[in-house]
PDB file of N, CA and C in Angstrom:
ATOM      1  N   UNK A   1      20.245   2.195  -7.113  1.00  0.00           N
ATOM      2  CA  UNK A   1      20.539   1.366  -8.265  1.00  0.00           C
ATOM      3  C   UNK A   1      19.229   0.913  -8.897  1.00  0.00           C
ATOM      4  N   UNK A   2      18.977   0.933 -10.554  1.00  0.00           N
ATOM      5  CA  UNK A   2      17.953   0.610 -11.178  1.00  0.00           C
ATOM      6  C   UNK A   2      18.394  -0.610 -12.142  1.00  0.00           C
ATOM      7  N   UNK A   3      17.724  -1.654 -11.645  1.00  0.00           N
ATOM      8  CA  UNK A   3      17.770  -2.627 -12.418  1.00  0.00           C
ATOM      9  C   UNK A   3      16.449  -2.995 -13.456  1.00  0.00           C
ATOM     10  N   UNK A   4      16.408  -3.690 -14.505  1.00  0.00           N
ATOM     11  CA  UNK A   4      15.269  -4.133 -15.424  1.00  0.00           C
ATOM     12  C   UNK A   4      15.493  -5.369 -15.644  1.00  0.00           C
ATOM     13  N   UNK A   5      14.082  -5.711 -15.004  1.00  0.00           N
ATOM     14  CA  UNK A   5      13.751  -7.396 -15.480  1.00  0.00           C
ATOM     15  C   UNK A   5      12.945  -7.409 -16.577  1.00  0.00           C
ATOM     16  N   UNK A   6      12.983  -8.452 -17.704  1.00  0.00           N
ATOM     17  CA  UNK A   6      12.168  -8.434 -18.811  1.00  0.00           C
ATOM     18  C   UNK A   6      11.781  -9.602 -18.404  1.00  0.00           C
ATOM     19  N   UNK A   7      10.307  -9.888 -18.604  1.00  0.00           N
ATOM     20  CA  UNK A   7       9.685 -11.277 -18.328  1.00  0.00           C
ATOM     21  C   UNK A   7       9.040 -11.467 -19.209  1.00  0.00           C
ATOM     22  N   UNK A   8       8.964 -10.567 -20.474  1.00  0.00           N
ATOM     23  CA  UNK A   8       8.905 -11.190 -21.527  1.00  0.00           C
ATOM     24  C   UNK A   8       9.769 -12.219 -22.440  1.00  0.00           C
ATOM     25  N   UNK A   9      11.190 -11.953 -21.691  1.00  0.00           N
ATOM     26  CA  UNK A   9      12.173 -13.215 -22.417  1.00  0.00           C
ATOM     27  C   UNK A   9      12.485 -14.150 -21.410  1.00  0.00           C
ATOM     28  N   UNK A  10      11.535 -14.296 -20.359  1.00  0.00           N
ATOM     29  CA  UNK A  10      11.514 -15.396 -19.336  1.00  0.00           C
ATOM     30  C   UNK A  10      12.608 -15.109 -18.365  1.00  0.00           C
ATOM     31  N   UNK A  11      12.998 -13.706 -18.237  1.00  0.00           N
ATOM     32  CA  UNK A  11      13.946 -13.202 -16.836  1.00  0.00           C
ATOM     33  C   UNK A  11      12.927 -13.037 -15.606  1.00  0.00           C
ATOM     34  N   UNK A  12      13.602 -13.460 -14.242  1.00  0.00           N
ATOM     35  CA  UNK A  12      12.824 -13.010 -13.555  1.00  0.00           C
ATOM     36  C   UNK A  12      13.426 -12.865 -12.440  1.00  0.00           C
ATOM     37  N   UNK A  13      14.760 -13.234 -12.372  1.00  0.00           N
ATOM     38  CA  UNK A  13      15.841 -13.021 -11.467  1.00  0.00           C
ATOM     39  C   UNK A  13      17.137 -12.346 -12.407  1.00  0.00           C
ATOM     40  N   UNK A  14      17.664 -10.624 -11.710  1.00  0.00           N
ATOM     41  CA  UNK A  14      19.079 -10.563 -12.406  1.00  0.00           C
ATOM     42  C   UNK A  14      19.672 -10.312 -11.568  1.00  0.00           C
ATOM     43  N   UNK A  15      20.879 -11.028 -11.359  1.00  0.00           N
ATOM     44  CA  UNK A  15      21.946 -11.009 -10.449  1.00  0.00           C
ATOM     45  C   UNK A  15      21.112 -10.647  -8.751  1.00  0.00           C
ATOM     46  N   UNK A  16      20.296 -11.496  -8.367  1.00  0.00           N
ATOM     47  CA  UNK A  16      20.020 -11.440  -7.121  1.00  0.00           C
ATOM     48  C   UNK A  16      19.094 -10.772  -7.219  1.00  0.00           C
ATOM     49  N   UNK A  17      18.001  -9.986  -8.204  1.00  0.00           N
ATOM     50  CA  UNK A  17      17.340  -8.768  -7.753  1.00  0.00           C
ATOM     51  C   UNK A  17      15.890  -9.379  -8.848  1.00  0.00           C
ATOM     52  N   UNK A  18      14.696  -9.598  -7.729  1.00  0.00           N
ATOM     53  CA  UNK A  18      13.694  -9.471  -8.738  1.00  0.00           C
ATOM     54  C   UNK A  18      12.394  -8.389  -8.221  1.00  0.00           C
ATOM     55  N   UNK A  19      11.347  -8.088  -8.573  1.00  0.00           N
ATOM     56  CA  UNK A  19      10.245  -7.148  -8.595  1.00  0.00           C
ATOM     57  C   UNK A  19       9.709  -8.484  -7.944  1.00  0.00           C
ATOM     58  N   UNK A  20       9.290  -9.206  -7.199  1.00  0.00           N
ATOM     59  CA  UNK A  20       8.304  -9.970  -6.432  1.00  0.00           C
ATOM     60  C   UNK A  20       7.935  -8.868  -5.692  1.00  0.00           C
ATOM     61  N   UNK A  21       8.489  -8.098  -4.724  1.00  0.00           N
ATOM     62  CA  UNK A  21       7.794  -7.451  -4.039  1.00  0.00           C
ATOM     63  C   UNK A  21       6.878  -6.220  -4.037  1.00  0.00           C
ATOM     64  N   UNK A  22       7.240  -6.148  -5.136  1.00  0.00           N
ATOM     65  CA  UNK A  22       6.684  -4.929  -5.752  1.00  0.00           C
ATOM     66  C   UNK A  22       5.252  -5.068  -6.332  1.00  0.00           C
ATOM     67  N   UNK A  23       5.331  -6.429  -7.122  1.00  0.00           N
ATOM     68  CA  UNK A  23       4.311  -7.351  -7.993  1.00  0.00           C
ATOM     69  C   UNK A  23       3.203  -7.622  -6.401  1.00  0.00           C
ATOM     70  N   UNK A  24       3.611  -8.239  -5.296  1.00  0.00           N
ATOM     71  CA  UNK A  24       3.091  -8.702  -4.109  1.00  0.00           C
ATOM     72  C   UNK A  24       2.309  -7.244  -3.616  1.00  0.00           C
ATOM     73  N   UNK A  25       2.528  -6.041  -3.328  1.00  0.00           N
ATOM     74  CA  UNK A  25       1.948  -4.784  -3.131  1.00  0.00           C
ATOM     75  C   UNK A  25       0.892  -4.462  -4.125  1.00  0.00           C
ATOM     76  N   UNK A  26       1.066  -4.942  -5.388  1.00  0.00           N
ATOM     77  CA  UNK A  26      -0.093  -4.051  -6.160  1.00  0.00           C
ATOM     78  C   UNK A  26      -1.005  -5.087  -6.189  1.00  0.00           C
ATOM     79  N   UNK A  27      -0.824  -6.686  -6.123  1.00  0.00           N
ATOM     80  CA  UNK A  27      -1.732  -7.386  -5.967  1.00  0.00           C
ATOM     81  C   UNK A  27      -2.147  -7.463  -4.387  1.00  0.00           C
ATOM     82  N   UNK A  28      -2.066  -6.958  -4.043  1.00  0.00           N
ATOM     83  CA  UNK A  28      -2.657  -6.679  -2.304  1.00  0.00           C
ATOM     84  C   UNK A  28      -3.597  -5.583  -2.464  1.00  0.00           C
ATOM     85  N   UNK A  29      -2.783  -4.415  -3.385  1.00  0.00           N
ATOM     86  CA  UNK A  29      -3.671  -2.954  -3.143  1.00  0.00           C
ATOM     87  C   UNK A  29      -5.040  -3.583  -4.614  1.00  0.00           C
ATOM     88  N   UNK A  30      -4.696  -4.046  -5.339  1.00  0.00           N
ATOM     89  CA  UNK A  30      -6.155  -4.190  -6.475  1.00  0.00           C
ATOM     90  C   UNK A  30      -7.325  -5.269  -5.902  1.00  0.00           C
ATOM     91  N   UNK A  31      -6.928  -6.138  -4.822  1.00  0.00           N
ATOM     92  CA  UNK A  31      -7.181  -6.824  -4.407  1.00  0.00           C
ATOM     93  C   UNK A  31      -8.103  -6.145  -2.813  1.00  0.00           C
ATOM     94  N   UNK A  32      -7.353  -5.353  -2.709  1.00  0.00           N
ATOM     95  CA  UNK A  32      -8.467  -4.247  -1.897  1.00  0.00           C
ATOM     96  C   UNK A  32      -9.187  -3.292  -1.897  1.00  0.00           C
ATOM     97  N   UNK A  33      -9.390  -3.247  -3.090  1.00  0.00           N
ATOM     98  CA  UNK A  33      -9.751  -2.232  -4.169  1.00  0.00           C
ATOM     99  C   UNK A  33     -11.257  -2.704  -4.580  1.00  0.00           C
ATOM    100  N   UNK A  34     -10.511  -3.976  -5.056  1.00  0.00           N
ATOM    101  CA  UNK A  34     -12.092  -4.945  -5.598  1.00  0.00           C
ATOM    102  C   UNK A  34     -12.940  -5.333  -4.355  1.00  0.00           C
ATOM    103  N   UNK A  35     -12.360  -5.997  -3.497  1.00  0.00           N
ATOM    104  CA  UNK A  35     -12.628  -6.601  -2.138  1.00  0.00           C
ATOM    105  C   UNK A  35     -13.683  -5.339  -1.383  1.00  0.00           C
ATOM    106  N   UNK A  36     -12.692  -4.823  -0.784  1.00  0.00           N
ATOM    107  CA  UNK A  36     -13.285  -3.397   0.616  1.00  0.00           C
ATOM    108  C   UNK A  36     -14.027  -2.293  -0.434  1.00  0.00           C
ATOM    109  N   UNK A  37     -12.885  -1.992  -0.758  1.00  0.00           N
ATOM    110  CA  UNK A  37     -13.789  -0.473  -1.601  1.00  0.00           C
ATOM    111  C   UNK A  37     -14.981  -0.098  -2.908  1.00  0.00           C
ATOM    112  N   UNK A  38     -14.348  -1.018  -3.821  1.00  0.00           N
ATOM    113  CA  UNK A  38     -15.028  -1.373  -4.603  1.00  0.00           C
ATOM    114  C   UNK A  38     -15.198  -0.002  -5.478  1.00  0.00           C
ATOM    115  N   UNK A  39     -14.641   1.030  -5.086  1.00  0.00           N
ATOM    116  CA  UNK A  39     -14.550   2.043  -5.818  1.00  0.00           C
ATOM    117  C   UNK A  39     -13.531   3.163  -5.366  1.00  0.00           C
ATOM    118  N   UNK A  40     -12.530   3.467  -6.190  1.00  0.00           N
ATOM    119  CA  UNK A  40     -11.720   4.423  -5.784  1.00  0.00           C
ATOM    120  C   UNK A  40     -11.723   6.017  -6.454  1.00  0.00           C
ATOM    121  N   UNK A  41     -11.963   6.773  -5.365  1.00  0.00           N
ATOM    122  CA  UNK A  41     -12.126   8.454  -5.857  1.00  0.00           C
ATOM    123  C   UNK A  41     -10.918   9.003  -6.317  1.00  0.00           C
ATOM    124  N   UNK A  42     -10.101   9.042  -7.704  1.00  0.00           N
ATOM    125  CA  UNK A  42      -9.144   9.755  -7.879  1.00  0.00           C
ATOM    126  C   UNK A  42      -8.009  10.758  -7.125  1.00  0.00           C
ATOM    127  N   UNK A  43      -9.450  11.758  -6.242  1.00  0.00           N
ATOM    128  CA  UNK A  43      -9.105  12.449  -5.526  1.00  0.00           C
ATOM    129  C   UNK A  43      -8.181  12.116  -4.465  1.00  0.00           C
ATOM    130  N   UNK A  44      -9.007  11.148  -3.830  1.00  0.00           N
ATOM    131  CA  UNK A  44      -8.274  10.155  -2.497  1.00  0.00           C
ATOM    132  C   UNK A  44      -7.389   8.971  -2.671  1.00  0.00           C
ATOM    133  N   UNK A  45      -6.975   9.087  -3.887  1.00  0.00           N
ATOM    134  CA  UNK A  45      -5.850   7.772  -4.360  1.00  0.00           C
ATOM    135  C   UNK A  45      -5.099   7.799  -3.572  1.00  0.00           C
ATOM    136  N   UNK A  46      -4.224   8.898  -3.250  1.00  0.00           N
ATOM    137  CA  UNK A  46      -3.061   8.306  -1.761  1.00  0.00           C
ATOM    138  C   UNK A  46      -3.263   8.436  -0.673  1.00  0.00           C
ATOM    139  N   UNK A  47      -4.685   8.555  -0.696  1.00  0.00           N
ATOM    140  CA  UNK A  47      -4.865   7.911   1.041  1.00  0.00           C
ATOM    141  C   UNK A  47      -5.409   6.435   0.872  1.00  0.00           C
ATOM    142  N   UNK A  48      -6.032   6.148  -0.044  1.00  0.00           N
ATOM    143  CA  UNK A  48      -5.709   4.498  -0.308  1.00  0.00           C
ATOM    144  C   UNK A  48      -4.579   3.775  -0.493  1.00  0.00           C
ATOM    145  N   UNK A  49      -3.461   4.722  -1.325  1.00  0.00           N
ATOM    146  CA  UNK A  49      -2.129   3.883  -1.341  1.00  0.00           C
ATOM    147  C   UNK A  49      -1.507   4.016  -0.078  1.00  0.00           C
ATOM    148  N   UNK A  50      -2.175   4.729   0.653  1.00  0.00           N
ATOM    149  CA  UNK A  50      -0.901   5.382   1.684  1.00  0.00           C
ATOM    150  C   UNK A  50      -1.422   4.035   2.946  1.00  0.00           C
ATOM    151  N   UNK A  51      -2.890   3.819   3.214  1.00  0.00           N
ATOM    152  CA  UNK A  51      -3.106   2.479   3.804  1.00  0.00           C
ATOM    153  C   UNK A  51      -2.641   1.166   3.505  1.00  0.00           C
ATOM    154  N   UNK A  52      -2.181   0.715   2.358  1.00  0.00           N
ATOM    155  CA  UNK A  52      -2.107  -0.297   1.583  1.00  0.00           C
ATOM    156  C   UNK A  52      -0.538  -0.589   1.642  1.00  0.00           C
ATOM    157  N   UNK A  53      -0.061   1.064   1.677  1.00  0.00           N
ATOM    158  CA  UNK A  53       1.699   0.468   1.805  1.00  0.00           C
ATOM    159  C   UNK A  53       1.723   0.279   3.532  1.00  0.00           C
ATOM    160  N   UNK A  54       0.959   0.974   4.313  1.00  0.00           N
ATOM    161  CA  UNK A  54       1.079   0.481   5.660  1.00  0.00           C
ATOM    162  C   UNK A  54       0.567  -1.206   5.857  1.00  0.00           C
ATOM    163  N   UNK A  55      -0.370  -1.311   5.174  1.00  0.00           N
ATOM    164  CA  UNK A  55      -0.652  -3.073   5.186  1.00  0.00           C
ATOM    165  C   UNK A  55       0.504  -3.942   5.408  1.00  0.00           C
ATOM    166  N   UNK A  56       0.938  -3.234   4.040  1.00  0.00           N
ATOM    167  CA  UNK A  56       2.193  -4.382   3.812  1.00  0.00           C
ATOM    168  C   UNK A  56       3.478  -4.249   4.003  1.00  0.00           C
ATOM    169  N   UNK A  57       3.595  -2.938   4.569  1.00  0.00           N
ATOM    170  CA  UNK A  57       4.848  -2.867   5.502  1.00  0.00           C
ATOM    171  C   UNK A  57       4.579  -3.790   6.604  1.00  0.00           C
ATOM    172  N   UNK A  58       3.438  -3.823   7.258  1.00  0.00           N
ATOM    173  CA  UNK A  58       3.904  -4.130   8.998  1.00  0.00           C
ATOM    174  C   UNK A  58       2.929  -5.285   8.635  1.00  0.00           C
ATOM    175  N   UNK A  59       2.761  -6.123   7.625  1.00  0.00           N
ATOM    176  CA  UNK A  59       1.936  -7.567   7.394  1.00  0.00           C
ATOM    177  C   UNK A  59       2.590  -8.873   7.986  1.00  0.00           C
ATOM    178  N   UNK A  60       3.620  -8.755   8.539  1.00  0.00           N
ATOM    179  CA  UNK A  60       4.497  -9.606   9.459  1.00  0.00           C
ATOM    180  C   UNK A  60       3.773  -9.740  11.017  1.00  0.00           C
ATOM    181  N   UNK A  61       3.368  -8.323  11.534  1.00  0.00           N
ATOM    182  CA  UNK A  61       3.297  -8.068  12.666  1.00  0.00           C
ATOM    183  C   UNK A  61       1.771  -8.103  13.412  1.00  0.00           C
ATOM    184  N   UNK A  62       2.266  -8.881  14.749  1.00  0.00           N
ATOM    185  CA  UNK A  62       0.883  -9.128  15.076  1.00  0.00           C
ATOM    186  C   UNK A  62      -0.588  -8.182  15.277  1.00  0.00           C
ATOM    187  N   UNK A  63      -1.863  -8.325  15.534  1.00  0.00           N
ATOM    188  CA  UNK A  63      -2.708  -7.354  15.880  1.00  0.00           C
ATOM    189  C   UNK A  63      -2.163  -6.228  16.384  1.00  0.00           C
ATOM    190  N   UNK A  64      -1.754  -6.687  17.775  1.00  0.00           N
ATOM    191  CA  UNK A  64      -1.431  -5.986  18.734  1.00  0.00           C
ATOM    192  C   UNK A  64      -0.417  -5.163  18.494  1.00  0.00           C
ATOM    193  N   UNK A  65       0.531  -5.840  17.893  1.00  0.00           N
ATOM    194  CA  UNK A  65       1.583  -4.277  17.263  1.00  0.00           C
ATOM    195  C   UNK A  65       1.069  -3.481  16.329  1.00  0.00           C
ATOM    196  N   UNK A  66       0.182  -3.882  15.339  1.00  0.00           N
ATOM    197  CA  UNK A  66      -0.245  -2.849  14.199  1.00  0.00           C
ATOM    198  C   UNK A  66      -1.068  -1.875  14.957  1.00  0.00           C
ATOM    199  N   UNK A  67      -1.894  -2.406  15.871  1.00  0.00           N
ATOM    200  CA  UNK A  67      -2.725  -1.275  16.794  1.00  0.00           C
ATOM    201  C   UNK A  67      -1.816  -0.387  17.207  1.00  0.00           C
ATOM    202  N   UNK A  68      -0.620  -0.723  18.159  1.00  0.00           N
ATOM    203  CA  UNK A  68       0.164   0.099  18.683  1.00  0.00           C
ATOM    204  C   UNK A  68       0.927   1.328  17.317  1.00  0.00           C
ATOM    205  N   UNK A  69       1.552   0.502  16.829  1.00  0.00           N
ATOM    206  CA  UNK A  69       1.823   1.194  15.117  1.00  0.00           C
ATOM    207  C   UNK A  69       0.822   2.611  15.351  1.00  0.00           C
ATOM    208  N   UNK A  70      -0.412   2.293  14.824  1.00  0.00           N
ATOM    209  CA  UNK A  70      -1.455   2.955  14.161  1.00  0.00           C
ATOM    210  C   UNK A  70      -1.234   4.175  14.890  1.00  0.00           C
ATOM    211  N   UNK A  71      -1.554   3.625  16.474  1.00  0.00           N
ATOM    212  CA  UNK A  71      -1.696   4.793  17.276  1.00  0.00           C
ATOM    213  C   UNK A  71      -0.852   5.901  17.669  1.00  0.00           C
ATOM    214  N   UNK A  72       0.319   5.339  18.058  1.00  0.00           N
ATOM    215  CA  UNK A  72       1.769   5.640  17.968  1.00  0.00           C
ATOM    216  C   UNK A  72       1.767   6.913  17.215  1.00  0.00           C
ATOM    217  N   UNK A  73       1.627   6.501  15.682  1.00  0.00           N
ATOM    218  CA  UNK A  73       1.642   6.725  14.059  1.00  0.00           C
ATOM    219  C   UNK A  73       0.424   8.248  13.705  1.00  0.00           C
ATOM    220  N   UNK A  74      -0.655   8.184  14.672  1.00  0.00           N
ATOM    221  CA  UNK A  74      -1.920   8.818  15.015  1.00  0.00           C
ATOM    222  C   UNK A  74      -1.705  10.453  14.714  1.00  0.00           C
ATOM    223  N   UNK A  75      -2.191  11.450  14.209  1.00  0.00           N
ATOM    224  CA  UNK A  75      -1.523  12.825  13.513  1.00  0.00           C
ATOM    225  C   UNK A  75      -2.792  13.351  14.792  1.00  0.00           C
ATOM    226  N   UNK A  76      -2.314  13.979  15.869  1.00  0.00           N
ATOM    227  CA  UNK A  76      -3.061  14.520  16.996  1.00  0.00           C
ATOM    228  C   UNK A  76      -4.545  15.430  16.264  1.00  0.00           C
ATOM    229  N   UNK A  77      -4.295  16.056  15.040  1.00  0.00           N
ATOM    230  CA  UNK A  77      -5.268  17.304  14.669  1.00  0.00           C
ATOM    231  C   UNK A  77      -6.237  16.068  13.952  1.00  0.00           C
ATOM    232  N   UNK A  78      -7.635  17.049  14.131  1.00  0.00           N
ATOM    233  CA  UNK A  78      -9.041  16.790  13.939  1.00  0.00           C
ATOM    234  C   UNK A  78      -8.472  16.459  12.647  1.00  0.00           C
ATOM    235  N   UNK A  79      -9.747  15.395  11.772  1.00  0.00           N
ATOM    236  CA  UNK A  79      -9.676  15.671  10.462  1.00  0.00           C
ATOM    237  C   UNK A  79     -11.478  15.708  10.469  1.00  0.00           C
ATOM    238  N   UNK A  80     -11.766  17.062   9.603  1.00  0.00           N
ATOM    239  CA  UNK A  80     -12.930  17.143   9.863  1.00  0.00           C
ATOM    240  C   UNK A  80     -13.483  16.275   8.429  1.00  0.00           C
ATOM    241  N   UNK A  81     -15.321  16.362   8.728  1.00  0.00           N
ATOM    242  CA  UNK A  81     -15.295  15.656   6.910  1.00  0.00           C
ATOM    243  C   UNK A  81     -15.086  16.733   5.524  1.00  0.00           C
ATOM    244  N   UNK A  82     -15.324  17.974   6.191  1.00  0.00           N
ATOM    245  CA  UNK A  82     -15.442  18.846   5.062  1.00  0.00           C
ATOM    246  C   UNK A  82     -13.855  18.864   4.762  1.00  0.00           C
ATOM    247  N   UNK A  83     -13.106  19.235   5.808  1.00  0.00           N
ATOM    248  CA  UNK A  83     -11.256  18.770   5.073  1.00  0.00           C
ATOM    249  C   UNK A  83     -11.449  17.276   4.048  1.00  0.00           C
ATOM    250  N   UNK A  84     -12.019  16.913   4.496  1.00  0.00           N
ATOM    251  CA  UNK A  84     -11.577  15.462   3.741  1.00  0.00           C
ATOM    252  C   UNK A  84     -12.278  15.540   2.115  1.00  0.00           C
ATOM    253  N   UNK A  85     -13.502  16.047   2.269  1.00  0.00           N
ATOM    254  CA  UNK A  85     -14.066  15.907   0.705  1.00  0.00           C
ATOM    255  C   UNK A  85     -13.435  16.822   0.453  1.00  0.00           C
ATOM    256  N   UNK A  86     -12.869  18.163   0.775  1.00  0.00           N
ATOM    257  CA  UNK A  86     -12.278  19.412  -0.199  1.00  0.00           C
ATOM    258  C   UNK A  86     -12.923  20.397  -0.027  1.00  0.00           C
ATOM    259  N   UNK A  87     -14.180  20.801   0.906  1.00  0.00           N
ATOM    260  CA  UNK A  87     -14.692  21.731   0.984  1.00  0.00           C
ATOM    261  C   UNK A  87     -14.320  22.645   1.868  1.00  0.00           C
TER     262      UNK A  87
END
């Protein structure tokens, strides 16, 4: 189901459903953007988004579970650097 909030006519709740969380993710990811990276390579955009939605999926959960998460979560194969820049 697709709903539209206009907050230009001062909606910000319709029938139970607003974009807070959505609004809460991109100010987390620009906010780590400016903060940590300070520069983002086009190339590697979703491996920055792809950290950022893990942030704030498991941002409830203590150290110790996000470690476990991570590892759990861990893709067994090398990533070498030349895979990573494209060469």
């Amino acid at each position: 189901m697709h709903v539209s909030i206009n907050h230009s006519e001062g909606e910000y709740v319709r029938g139970g459903f607003t974009n807070n969380g959505i609004e809460n993710f991109w100010s987390t990811f620009k906010r780590g953007i400016i903060g940590i990276y300070h520069f983002v390579s086009p190339q590697h955009l979703h491996r920055y988004a792809t950290e950022f939605e893990y942030r704030y999926n498991n941002r409830k959960d203590t150290g110790a579970e996000k470690f476990e998460t991570a590892i759990t979560g861990a893709d067994t194969k090398r990533l070498t650097y030349n895979t990573l820049i494209g060469k």
